[in-house]
N, C-alpha and C. Protein backbone atom coordinates (compact mmCIF):
# COMPACT_ATOMS: atom_id res chain seq x y z
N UNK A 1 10.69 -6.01 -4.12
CA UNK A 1 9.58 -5.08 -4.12
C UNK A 1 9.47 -4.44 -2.74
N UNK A 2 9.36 -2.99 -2.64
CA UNK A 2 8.91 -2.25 -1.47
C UNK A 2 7.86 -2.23 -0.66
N UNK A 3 7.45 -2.76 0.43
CA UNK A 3 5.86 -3.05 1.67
C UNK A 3 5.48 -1.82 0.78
N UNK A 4 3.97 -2.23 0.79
CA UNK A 4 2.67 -1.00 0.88
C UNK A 4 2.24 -0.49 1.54
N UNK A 5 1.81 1.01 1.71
CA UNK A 5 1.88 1.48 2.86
C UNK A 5 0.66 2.59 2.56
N UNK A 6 -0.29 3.02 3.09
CA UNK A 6 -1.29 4.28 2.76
C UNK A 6 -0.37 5.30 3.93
N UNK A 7 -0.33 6.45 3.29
CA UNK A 7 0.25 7.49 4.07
C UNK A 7 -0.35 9.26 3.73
N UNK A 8 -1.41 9.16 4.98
CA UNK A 8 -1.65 10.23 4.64
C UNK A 8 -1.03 11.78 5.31
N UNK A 9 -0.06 12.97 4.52
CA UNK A 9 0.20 14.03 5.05
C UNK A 9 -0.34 15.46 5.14
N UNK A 10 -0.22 16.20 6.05
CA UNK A 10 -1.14 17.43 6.35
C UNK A 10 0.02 18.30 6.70
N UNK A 11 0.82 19.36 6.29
CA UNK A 11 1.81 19.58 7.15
C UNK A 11 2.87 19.27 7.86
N UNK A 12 2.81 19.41 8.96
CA UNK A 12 3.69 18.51 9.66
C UNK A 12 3.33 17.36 10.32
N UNK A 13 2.10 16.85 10.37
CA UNK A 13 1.31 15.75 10.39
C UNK A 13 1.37 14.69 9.87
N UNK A 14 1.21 13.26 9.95
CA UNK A 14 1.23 11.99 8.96
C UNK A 14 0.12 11.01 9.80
N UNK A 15 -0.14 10.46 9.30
CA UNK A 15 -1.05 9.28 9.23
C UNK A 15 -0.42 7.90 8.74
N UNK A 16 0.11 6.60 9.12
CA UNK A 16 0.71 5.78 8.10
C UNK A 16 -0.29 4.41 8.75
N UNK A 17 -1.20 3.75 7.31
CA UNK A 17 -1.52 2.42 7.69
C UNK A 17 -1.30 2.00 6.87
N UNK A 18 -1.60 -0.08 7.20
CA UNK A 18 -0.62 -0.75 6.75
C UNK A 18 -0.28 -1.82 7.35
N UNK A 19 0.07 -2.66 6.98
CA UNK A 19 0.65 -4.24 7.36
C UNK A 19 1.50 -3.89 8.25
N UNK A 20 1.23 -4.29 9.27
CA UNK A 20 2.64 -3.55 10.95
C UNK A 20 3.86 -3.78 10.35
N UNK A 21 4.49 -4.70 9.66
CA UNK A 21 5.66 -5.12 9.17
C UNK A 21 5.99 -4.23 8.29
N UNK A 22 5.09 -3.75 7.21
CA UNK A 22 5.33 -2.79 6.25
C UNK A 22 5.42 -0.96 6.60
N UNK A 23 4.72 -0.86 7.90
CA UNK A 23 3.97 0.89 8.52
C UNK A 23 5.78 0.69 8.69
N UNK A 24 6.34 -0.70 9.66
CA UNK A 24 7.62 -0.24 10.82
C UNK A 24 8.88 -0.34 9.61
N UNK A 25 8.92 -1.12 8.19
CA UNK A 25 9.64 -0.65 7.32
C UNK A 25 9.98 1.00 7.30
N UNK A 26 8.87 1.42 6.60
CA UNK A 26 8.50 2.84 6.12
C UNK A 26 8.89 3.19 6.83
N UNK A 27 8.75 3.37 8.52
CA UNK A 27 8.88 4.99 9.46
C UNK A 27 10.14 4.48 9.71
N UNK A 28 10.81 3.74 9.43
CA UNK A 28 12.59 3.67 9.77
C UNK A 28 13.59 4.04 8.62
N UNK A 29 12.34 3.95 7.37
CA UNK A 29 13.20 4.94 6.35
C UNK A 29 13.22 6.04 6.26
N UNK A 30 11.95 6.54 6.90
CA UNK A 30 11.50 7.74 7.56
C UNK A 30 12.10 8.57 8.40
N UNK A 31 12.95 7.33 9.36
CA UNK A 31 14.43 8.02 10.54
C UNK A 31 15.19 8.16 10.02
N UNK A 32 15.60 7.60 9.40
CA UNK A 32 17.10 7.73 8.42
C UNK A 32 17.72 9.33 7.74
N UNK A 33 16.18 9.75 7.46
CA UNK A 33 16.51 11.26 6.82
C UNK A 33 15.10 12.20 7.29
N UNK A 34 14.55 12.18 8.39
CA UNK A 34 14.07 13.06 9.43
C UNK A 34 14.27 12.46 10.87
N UNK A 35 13.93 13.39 11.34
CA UNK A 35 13.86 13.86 12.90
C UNK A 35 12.34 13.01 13.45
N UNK A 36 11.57 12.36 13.67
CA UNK A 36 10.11 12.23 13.82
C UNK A 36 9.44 11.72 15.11
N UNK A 37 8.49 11.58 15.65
CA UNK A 37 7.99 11.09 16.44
C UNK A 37 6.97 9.80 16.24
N UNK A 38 7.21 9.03 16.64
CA UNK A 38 6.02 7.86 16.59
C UNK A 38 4.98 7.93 17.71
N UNK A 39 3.99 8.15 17.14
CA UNK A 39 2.62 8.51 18.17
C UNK A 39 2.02 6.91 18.85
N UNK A 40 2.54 6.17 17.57
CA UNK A 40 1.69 4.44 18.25
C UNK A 40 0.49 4.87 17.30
N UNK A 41 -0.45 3.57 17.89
CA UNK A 41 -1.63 3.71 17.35
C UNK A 41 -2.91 4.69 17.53
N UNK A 42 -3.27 5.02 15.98
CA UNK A 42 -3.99 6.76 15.29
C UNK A 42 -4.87 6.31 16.39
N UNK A 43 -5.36 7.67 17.17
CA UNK A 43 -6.32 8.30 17.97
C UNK A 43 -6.91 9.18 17.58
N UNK A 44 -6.41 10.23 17.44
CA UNK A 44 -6.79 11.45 16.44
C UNK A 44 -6.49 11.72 15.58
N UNK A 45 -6.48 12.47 14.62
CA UNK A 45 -5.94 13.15 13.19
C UNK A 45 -6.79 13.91 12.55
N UNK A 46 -6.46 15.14 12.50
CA UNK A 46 -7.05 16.83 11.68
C UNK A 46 -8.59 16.15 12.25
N UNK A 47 -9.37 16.26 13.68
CA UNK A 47 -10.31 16.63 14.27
C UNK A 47 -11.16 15.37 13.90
N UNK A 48 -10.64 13.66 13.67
CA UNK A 48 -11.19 13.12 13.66
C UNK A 48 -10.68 12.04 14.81
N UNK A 49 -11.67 11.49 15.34
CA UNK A 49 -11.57 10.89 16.83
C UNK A 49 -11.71 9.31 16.30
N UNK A 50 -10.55 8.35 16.63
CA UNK A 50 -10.76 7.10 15.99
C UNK A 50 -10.28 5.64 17.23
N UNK A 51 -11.58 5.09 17.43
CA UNK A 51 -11.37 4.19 18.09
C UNK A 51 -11.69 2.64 17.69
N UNK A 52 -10.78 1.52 18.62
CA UNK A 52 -9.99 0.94 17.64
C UNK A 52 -10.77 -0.66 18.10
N UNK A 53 -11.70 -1.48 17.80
CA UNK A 53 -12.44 -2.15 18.51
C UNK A 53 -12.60 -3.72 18.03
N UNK A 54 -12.35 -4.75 18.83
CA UNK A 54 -12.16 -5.93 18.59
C UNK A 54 -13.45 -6.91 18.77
N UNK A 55 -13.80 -7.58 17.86
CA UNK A 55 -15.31 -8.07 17.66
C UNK A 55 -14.58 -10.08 18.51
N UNK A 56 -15.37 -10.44 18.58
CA UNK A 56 -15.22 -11.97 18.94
C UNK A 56 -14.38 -12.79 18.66
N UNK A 57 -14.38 -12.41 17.14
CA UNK A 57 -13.52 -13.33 16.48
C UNK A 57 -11.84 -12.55 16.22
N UNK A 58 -11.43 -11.37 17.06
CA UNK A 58 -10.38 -10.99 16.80
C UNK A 58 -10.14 -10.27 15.92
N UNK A 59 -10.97 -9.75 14.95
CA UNK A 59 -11.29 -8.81 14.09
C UNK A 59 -10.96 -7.20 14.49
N UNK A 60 -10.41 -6.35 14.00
CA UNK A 60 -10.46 -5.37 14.22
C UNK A 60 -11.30 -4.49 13.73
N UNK A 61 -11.55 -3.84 14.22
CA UNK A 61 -12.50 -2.27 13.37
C UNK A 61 -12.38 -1.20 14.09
N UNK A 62 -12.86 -0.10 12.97
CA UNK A 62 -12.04 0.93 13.82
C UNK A 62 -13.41 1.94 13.27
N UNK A 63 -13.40 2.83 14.81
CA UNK A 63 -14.99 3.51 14.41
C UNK A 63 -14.35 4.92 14.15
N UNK A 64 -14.85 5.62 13.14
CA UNK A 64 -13.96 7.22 13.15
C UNK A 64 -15.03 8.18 13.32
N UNK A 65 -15.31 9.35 14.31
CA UNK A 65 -15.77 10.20 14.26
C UNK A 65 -15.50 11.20 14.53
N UNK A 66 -16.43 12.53 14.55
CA UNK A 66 -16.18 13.95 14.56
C UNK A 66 -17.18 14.57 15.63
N UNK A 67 -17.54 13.78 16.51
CA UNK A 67 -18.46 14.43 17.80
C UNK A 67 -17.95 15.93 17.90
N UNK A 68 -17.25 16.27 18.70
CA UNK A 68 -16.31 17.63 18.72
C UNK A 68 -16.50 18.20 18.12
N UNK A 69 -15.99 18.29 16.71
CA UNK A 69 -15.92 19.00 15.96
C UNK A 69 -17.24 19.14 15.10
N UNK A 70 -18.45 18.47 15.08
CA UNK A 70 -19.71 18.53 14.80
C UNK A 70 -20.32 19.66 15.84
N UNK A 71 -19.95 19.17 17.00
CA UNK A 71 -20.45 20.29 17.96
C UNK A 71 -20.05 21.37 17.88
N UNK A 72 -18.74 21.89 17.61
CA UNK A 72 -18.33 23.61 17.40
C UNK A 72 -18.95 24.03 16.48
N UNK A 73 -19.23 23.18 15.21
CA UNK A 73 -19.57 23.79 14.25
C UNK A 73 -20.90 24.22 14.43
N UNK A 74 -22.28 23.35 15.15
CA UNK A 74 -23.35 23.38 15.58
C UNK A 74 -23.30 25.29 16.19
N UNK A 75 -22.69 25.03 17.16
CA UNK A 75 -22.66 26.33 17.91
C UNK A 75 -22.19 27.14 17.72
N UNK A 76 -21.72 27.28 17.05
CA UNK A 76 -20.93 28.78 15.46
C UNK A 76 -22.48 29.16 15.22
């Protein structure tokens, strides 16, 4: 059976999450028959700002927002 993988595309854009074992499957099948860049871990994507935050117990969470882009729109 093939890792699971959420992959979201926009263009020439991607997004890939996922079990680290399963994301680093995918983007090497991904090299095989494109050209690509690996950004590391999502920061931004299509005007959303995402930061990546570890609670006590080692937990991850990840906060996503649109400050920025709330504000242009405000001032339009």
């Amino acid at each position: 059976m093939k890792p699971k993988v959420i992959v979201d595309v926009t263009v020439d854009d991607c997004a890939v999450g996922g079990k680290q074992s399963n994301v680093n499957w995918f983007m090497e099948q991904l090299e095989k028959r494109f050209r690509i860049t690996r950004g590391g871990r999502l920061k931004k994507h299509l005007g959303v700002d995402y930061e990546w935050i570890k609670d006590d117990n080692g937990r991850t969470a990840i906060k996503a927002t649109m400050n920025k882009g709330v504000k242009d729109i405000v001032k339009s």
